[in-house]
Protein backbone atom coordinates (compact mmCIF):
# COMPACT_ATOMS: atom_id res chain seq x y z
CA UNK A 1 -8.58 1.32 -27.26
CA UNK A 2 -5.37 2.37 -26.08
CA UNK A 3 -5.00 5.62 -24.26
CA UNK A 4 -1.96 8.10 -25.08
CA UNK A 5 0.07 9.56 -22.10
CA UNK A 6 0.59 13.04 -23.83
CA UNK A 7 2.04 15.00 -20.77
CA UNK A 8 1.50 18.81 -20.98
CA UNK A 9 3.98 21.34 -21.35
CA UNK A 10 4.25 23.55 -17.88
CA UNK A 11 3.33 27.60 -18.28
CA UNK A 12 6.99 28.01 -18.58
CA UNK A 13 7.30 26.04 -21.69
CA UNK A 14 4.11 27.36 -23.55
CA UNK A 15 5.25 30.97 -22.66
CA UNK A 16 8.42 30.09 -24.09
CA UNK A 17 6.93 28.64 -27.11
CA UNK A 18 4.42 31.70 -27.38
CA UNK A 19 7.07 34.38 -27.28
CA UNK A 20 9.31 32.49 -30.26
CA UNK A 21 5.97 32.04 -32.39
CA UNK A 22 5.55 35.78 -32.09
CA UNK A 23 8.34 35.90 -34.68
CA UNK A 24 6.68 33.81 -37.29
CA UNK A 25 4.17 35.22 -40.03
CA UNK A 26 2.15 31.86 -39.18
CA UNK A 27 1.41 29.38 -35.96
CA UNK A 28 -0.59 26.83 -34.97
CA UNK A 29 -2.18 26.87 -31.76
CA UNK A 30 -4.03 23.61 -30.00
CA UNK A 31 -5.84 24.17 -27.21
CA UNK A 32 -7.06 22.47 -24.47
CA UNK A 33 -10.51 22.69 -25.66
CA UNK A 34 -9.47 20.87 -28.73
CA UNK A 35 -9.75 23.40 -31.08
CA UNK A 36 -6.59 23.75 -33.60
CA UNK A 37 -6.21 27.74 -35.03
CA UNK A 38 -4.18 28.94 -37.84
CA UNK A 39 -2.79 32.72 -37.98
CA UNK A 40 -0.27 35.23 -36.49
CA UNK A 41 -0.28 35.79 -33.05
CA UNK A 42 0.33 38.99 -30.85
CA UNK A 43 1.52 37.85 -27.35
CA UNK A 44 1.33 39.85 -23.82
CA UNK A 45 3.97 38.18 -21.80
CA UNK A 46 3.21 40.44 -19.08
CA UNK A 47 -0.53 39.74 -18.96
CA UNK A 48 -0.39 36.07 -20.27
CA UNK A 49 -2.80 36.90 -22.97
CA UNK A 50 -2.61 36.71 -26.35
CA UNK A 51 -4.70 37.23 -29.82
CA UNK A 52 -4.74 35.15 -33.14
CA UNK A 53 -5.75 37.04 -36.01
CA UNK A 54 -5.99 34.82 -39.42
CA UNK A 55 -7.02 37.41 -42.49
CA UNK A 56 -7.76 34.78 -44.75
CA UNK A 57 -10.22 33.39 -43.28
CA UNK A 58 -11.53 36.32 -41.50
CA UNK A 59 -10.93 35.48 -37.69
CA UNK A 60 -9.60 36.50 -34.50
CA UNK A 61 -9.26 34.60 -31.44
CA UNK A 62 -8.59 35.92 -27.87
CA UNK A 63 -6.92 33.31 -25.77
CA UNK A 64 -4.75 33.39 -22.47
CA UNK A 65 -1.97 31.04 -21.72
CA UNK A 66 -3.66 28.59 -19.71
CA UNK A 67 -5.68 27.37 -22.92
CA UNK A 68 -2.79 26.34 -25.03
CA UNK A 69 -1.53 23.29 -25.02
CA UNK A 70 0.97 23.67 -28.24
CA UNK A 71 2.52 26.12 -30.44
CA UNK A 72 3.59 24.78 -33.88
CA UNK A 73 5.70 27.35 -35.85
């Protein structure tokens, strides 16, 4: 079995990506545990934390900035 070399994106980038996806009414979030959540996100650039919240299916989800691995918008 072949192995992937997926490189992950630095702080910088997921910040970056965190603070655009605060903008949209839905993200996606992978982290590194590999769990995938769907919702809005409010974002703390200052403390580097963060909280999904998806209504629908009744969740919320503290995280901080070193689990995320991707943002899809």
């Amino acid at each position: 079995m072949a192995e992937r070399n997926v490189t992950r994106p630095t702080r910088e980038e997921v910040y970056d990506l965190l603070m655009n996806a605060r903008q949209s009414d839905w993200v996606e979030l992978s982290l590194e545990d590999g769990r995938s959540l769907s919702g809005a996100i409010i974002f703390n650039e200052f403390k580097g934390t963060g909280r999904l919240i998806n209504v629908e299916q009744e969740i919320s989800f503290d995280f901080n900035v070193d689990q995320v691995l991707d943002v899809k918008i």
